[in-house]
C-alpha atoms as a PDB file:
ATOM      1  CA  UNK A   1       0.000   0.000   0.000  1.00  0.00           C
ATOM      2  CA  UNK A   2       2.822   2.335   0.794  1.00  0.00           C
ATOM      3  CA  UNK A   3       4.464   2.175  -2.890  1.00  0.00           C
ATOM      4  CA  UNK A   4       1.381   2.633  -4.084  1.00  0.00           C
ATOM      5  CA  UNK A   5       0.188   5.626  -2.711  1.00  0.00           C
ATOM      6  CA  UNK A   6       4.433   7.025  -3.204  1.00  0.00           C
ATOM      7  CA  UNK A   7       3.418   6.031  -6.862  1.00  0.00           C
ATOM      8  CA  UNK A   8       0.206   8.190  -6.953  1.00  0.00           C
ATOM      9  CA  UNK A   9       1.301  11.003  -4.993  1.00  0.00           C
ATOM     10  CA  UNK A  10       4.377  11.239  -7.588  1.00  0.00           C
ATOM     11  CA  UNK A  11       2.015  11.060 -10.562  1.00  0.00           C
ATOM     12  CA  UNK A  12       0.070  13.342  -9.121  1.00  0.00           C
ATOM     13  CA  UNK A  13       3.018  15.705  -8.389  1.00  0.00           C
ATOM     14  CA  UNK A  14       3.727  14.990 -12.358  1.00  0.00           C
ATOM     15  CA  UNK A  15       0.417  16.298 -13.323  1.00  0.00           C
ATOM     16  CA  UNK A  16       0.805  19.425 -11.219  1.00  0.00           C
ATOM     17  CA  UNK A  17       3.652  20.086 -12.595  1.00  0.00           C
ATOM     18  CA  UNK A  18       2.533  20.200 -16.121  1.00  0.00           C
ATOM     19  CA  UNK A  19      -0.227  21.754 -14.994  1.00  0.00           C
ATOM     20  CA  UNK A  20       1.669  24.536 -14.118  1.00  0.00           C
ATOM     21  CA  UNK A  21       3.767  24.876 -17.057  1.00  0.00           C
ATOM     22  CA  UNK A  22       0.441  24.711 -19.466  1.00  0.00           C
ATOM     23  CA  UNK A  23      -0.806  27.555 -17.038  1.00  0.00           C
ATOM     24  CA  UNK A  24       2.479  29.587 -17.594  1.00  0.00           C
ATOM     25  CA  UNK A  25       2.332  29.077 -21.353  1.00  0.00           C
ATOM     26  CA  UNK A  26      -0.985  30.580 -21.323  1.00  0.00           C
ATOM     27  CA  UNK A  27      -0.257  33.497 -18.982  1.00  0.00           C
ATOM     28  CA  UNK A  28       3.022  34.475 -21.407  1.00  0.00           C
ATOM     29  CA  UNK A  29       0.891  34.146 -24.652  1.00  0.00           C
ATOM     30  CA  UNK A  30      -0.889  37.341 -24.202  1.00  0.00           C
ATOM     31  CA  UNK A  31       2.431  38.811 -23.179  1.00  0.00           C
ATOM     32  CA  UNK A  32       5.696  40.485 -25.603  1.00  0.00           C
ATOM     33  CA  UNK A  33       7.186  37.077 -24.677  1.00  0.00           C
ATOM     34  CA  UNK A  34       5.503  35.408 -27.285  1.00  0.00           C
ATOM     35  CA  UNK A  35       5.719  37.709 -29.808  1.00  0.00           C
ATOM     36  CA  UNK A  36       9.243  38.093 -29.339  1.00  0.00           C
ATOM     37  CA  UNK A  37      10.596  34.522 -29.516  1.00  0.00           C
ATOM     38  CA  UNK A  38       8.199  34.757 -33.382  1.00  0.00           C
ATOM     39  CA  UNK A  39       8.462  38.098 -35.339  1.00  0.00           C
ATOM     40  CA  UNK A  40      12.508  38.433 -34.083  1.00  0.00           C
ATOM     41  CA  UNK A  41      13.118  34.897 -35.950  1.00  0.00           C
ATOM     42  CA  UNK A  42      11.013  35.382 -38.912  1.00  0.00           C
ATOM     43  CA  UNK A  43      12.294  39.209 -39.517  1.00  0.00           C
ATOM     44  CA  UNK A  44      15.749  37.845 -39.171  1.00  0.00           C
ATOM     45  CA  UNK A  45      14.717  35.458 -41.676  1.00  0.00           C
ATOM     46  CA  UNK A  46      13.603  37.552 -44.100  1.00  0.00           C
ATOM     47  CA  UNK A  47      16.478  39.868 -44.100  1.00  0.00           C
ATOM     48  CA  UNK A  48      19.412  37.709 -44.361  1.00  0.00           C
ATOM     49  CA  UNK A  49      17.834  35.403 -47.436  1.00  0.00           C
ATOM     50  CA  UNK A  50      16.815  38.525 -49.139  1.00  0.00           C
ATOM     51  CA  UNK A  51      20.214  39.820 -48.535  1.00  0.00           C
ATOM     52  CA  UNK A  52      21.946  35.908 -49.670  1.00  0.00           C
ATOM     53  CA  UNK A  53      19.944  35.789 -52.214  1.00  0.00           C
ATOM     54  CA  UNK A  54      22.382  38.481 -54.031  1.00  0.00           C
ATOM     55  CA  UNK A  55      25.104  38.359 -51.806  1.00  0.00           C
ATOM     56  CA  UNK A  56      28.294  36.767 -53.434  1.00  0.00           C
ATOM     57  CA  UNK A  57      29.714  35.060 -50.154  1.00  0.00           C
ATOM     58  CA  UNK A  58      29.941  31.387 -50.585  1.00  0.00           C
ATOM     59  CA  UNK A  59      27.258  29.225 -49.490  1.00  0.00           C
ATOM     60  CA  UNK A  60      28.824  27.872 -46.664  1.00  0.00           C
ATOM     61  CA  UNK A  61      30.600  31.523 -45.506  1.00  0.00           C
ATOM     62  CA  UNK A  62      26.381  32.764 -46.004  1.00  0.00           C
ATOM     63  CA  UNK A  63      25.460  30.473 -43.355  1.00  0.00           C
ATOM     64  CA  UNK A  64      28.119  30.361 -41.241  1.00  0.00           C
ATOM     65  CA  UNK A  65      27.631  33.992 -40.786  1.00  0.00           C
ATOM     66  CA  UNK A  66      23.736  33.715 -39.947  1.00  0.00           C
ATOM     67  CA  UNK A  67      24.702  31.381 -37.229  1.00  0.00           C
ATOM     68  CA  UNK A  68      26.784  34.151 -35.666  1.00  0.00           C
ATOM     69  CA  UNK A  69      24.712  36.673 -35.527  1.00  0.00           C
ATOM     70  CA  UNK A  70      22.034  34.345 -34.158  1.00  0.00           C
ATOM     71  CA  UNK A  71      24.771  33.384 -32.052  1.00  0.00           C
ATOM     72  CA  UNK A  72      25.617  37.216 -30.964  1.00  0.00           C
ATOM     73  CA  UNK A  73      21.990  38.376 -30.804  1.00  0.00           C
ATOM     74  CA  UNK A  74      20.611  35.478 -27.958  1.00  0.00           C
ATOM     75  CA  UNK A  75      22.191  37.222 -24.938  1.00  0.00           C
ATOM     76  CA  UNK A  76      20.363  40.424 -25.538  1.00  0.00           C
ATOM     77  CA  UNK A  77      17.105  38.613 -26.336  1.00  0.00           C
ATOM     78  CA  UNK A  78      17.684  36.548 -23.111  1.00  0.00           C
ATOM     79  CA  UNK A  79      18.018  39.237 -21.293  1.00  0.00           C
ATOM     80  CA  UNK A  80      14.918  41.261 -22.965  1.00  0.00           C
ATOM     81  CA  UNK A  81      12.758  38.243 -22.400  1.00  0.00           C
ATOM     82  CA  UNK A  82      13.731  37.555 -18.896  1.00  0.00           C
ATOM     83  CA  UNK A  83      13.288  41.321 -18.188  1.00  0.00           C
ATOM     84  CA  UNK A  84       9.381  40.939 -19.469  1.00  0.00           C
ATOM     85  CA  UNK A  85       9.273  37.735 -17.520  1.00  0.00           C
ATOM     86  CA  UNK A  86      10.409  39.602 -14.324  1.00  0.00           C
ATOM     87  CA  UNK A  87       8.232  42.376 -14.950  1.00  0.00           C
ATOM     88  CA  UNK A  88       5.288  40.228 -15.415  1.00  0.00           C
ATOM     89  CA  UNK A  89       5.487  38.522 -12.231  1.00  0.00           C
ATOM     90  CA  UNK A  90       6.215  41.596 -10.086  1.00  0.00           C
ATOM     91  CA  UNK A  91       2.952  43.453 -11.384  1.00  0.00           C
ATOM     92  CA  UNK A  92       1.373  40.259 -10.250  1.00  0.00           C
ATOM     93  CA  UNK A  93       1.537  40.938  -6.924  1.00  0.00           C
ATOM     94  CA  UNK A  94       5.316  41.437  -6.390  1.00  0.00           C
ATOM     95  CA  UNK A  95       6.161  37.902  -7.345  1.00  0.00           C
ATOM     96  CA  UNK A  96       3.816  36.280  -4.868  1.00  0.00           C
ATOM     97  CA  UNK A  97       3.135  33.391  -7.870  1.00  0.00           C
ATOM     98  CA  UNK A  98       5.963  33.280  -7.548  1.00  0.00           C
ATOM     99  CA  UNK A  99       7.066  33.153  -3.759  1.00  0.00           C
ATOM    100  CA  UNK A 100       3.198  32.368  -2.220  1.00  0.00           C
ATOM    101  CA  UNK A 101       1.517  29.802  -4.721  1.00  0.00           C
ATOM    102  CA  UNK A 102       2.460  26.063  -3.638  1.00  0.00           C
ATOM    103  CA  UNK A 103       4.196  24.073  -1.045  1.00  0.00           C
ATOM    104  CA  UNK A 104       7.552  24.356  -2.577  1.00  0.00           C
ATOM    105  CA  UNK A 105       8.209  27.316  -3.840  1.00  0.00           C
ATOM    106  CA  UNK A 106      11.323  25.953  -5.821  1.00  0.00           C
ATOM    107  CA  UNK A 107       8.797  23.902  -7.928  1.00  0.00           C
ATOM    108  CA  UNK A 108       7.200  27.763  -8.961  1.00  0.00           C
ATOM    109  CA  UNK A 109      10.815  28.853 -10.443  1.00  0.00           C
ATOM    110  CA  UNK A 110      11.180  25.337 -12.322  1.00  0.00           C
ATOM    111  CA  UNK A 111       8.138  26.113 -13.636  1.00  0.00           C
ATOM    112  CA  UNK A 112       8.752  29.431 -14.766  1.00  0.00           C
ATOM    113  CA  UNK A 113      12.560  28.559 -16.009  1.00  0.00           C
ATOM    114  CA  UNK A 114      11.036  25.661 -18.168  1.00  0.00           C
ATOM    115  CA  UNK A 115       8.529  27.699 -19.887  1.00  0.00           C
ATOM    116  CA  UNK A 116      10.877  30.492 -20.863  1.00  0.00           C
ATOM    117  CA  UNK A 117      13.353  27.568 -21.895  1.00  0.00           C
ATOM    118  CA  UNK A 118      10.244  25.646 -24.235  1.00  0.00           C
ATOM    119  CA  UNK A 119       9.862  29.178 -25.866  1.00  0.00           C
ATOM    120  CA  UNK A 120      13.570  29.364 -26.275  1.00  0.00           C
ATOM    121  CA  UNK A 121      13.679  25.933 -28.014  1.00  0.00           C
ATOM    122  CA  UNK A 122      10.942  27.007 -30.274  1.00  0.00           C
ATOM    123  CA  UNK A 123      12.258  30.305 -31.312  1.00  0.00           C
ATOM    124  CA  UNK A 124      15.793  29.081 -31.879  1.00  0.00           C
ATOM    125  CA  UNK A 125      13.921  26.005 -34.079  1.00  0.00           C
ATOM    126  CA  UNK A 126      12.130  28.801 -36.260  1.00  0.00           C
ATOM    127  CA  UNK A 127      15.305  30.723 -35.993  1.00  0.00           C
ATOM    128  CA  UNK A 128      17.441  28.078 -37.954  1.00  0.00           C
ATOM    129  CA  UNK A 129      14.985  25.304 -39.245  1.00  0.00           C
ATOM    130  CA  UNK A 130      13.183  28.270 -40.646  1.00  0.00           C
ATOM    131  CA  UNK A 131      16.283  29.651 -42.754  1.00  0.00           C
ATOM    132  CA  UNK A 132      17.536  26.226 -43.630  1.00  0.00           C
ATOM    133  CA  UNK A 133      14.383  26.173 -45.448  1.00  0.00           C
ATOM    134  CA  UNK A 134      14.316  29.080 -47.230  1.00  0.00           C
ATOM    135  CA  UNK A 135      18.098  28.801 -47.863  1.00  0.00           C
ATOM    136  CA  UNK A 136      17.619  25.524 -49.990  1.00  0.00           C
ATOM    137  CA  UNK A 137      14.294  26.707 -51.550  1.00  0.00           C
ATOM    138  CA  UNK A 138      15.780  30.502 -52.567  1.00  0.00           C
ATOM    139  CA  UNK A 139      19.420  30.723 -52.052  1.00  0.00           C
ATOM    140  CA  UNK A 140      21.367  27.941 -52.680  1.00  0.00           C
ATOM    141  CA  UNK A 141      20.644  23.810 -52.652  1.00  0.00           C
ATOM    142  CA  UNK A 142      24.079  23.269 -51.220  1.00  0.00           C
ATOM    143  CA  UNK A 143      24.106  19.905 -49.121  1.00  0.00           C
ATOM    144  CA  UNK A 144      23.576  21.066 -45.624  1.00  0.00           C
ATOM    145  CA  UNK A 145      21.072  18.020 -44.403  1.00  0.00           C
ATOM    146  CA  UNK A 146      18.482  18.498 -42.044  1.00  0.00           C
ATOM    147  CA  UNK A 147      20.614  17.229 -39.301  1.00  0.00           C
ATOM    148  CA  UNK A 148      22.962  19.610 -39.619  1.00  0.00           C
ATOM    149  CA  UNK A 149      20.229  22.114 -38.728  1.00  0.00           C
ATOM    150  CA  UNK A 150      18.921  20.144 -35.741  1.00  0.00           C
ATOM    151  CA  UNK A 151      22.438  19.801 -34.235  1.00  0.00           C
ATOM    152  CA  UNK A 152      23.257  23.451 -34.211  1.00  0.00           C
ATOM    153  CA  UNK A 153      19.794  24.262 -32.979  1.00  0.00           C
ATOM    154  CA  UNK A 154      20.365  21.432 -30.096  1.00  0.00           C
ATOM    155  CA  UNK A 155      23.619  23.583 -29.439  1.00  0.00           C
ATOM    156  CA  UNK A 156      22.417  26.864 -29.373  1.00  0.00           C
ATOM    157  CA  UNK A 157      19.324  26.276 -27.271  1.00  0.00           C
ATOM    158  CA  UNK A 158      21.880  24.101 -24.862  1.00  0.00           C
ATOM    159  CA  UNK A 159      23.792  26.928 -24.604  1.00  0.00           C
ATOM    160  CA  UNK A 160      21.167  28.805 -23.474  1.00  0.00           C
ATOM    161  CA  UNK A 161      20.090  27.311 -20.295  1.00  0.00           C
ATOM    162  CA  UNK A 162      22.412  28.914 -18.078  1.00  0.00           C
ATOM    163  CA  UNK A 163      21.961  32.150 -19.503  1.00  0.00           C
ATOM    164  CA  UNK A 164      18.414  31.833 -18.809  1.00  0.00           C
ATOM    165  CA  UNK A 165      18.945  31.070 -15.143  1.00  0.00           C
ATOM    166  CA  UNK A 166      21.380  34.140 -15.015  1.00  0.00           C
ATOM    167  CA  UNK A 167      19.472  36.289 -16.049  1.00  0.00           C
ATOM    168  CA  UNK A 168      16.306  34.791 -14.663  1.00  0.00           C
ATOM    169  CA  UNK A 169      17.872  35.488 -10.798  1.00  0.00           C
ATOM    170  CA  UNK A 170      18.947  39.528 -12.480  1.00  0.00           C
ATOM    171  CA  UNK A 171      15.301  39.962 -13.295  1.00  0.00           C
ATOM    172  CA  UNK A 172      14.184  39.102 -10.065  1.00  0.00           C
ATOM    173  CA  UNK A 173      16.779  40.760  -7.991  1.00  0.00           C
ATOM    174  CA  UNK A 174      18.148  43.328  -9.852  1.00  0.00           C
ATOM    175  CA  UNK A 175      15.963  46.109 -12.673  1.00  0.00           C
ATOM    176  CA  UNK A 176      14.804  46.052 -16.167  1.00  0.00           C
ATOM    177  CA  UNK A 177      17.793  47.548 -16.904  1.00  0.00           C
ATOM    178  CA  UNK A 178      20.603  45.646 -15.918  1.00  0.00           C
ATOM    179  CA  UNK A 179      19.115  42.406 -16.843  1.00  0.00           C
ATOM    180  CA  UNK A 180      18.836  44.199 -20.389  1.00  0.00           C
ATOM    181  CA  UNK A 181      22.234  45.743 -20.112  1.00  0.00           C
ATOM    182  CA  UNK A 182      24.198  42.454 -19.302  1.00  0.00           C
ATOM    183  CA  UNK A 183      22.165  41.146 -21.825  1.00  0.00           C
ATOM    184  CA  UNK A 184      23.979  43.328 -24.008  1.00  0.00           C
ATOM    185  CA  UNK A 185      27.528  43.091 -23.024  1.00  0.00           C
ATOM    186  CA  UNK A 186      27.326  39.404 -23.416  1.00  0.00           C
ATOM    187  CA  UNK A 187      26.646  40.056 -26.923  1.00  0.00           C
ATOM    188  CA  UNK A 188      29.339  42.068 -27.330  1.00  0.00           C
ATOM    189  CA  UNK A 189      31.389  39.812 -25.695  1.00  0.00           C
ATOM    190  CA  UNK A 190      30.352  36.665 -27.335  1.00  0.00           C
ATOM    191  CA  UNK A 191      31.260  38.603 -30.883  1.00  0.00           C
ATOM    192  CA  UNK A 192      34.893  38.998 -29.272  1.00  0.00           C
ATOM    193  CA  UNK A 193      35.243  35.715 -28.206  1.00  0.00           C
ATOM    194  CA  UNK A 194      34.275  34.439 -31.779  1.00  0.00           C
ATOM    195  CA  UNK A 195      37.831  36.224 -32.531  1.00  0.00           C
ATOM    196  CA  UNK A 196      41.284  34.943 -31.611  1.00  0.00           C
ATOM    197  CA  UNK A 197      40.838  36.859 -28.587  1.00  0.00           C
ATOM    198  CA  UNK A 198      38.911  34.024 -27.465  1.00  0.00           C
ATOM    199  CA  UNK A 199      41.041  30.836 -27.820  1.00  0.00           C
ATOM    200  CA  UNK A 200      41.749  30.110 -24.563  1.00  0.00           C
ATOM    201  CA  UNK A 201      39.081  31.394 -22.608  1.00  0.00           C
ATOM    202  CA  UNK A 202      35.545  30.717 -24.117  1.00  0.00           C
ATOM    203  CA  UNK A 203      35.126  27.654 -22.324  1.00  0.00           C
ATOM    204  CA  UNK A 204      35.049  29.888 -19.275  1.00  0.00           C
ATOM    205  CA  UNK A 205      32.214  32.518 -20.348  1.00  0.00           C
ATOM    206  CA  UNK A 206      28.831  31.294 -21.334  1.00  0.00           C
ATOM    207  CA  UNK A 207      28.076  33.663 -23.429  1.00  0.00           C
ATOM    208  CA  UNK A 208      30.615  32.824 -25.853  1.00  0.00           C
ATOM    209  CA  UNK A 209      29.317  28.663 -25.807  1.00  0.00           C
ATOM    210  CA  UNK A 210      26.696  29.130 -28.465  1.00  0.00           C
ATOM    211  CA  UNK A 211      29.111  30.950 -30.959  1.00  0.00           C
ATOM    212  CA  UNK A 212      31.807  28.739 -30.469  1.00  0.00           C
ATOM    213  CA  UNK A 213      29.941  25.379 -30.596  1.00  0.00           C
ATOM    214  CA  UNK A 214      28.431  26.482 -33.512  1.00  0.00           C
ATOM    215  CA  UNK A 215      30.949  27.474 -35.520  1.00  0.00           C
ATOM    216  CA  UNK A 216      33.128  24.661 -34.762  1.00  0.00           C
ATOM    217  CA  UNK A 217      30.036  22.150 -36.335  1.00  0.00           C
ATOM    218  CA  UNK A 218      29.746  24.408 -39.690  1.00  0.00           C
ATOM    219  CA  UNK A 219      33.463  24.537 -39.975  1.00  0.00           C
ATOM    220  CA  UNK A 220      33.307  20.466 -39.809  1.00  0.00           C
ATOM    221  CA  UNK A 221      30.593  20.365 -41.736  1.00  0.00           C
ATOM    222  CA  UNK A 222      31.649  22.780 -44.502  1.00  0.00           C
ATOM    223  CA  UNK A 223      34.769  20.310 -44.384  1.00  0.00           C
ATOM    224  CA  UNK A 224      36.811  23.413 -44.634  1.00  0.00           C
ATOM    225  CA  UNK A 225      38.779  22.550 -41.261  1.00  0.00           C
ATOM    226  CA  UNK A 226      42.079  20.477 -41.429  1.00  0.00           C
ATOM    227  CA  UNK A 227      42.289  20.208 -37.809  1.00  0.00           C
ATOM    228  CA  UNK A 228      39.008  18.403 -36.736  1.00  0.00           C
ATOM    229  CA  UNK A 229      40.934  16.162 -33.853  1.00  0.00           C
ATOM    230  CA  UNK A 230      41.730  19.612 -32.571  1.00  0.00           C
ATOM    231  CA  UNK A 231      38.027  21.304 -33.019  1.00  0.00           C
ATOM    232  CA  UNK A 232      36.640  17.564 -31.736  1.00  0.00           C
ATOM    233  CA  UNK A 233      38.547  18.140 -28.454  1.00  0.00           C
ATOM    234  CA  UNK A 234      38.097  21.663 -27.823  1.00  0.00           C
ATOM    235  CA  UNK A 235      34.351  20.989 -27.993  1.00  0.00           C
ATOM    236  CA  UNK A 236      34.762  18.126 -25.342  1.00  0.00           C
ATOM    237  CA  UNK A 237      36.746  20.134 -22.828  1.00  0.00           C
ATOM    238  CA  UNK A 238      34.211  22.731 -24.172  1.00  0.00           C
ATOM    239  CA  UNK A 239      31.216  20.793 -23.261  1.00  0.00           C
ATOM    240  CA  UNK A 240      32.781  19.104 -20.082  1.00  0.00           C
ATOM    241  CA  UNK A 241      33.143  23.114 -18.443  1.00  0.00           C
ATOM    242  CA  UNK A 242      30.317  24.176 -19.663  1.00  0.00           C
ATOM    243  CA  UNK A 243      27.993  21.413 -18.183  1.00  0.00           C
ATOM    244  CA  UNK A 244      29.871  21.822 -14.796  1.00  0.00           C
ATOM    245  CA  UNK A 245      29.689  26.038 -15.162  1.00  0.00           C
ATOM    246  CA  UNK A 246      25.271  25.391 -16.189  1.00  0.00           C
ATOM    247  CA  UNK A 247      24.604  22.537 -13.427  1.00  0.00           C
ATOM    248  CA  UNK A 248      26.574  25.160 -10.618  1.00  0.00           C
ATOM    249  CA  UNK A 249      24.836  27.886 -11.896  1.00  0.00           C
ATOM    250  CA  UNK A 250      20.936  26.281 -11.851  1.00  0.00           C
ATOM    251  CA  UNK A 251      21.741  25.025  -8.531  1.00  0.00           C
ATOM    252  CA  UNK A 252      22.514  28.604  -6.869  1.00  0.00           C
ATOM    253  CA  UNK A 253      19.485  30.141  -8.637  1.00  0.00           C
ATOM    254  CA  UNK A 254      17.166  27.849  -6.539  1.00  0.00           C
ATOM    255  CA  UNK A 255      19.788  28.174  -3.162  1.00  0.00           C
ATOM    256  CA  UNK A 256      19.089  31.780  -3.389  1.00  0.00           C
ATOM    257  CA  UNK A 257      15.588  31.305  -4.614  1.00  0.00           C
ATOM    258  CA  UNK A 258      15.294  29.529  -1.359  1.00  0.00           C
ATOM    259  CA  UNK A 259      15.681  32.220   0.855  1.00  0.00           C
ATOM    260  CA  UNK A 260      14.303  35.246  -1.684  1.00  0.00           C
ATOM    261  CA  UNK A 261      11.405  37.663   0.035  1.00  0.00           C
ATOM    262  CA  UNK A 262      11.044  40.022  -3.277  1.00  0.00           C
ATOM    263  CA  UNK A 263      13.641  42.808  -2.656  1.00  0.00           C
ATOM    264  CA  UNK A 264      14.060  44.028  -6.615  1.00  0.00           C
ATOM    265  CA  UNK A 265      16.489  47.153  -6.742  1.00  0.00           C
ATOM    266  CA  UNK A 266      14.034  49.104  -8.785  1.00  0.00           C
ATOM    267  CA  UNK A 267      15.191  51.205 -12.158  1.00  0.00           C
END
């Protein structure tokens, strides 16, 4: 009898759970948050395969560079999104969904941090899957294969998660404007560490993971790279930091979360 209520009170803690995140999605769809994670990807879009579509870059050096700048632009719409998030939940009673709905007020921030992160996956999906199509349909029908597209979008959204919880605990502690601001400089700083500036120290700042992972995969795929042993295991040490950097950082968002009462240090 006792497994079997552990068993129901877990499924029901399941349902609850998704509960909760189907309630979130709802609550951000008549929000900016929506419409940010769909007209940013399909303008983008639009622009750069009008632009290809006469540019005289190869078709290889055409797509690398989109994956850049999508590369470059996610910390500053990270920390735009996070800022709405924040904003939305203190005019909601100064984040008391957030801090006084529930037992266990960490389950609240999960919540929270896995809908921004679904709308994330979905925008960075249109983002890329979105210009892979119109690349091969009105550029070029060069032999990038669908699974190149779904491993660089797997990257880039991985890449993500950490700045999501970053900026998540910003937004909630900190104004609109720094969260937006940091947002910023980690785009500047991800374009640097694209550079040899970067070499030896991307592995080390998250904002830089996205650009780095990604370019590494299109210069494999491209097979324009003569050193792919090296690329292969700079993308494992890579990986192995940036797993260790993303699992320390979610776990002091909830530590702090923990103990948070709803000071904000207003703009």
């Amino acid at each position: 009898m006792g497994k079997i209520e552990k068993s129901q009170r877990r499924n029901t803690g399941h349902a609850a759970f998704w509960g909760m995140l189907y309630a979130e999605g709802i609550k951000m769809r008549r929000t900016w948050i929506l419409w940010l994670h769909i007209l940013m990807p399909l303008i983008g879009i639009t622009v750069f395969l009008l632009y290809y579509r006469t540019s005289i870059w190869s078709d290889w050096g055409k797509i690398s560079g989109y994956v850049e700048i999508v590369s470059i632009v996610c910390p500053t719409l990270v920390g735009f999104v996070t800022a709405l998030a924040a904003e939305q939940e203190k005019q909601a009673g100064h984040f008391q969904n957030l801090l006084g709905i529930g037992k266990y007020r960490g389950k609240n921030l999960a919540v929270k941090l896995c809908s921004l992160l679904i709308w994330n996956m979905l925008a960075v999906g249109l983002t890329l899957g979105g210009f892979g199509i119109g690349f091969y349909f009105f550029v070029s029908r060069i032999p990038a294969s669908a699974g190149f597209y779904l491993k660089i979008i797997c990257l880039i959204w991985v890449c993500q998660i950490f700045a999501y919880a970053f900026h998540l605990f910003l937004g909630l502690r900190f104004s609109r404007g720094i969260t937006i601001g940091v947002g910023i400089v980690e785009s500047v700083i991800s374009a640097l560490m694209m550079t040899g500036l970067g070499e030896r120290i991307w592995q080390w700042l998250p904002c830089a993971w996205a650009g780095r992972f990604s370019g590494y995969c299109v210069r494999i795929a491209s097979d324009t790279e003569k050193n792919v042993e090296f690329i292969i295991e700079q993308m494992k040490f890579g990986g192995a930091a940036a797993a260790g950097i993303t699992l320390v950082g979610i776990v002091l968002l909830f530590g702090w979360f923990h103990k948070y009462e709803g000071e904000r240090m207003e703009d």
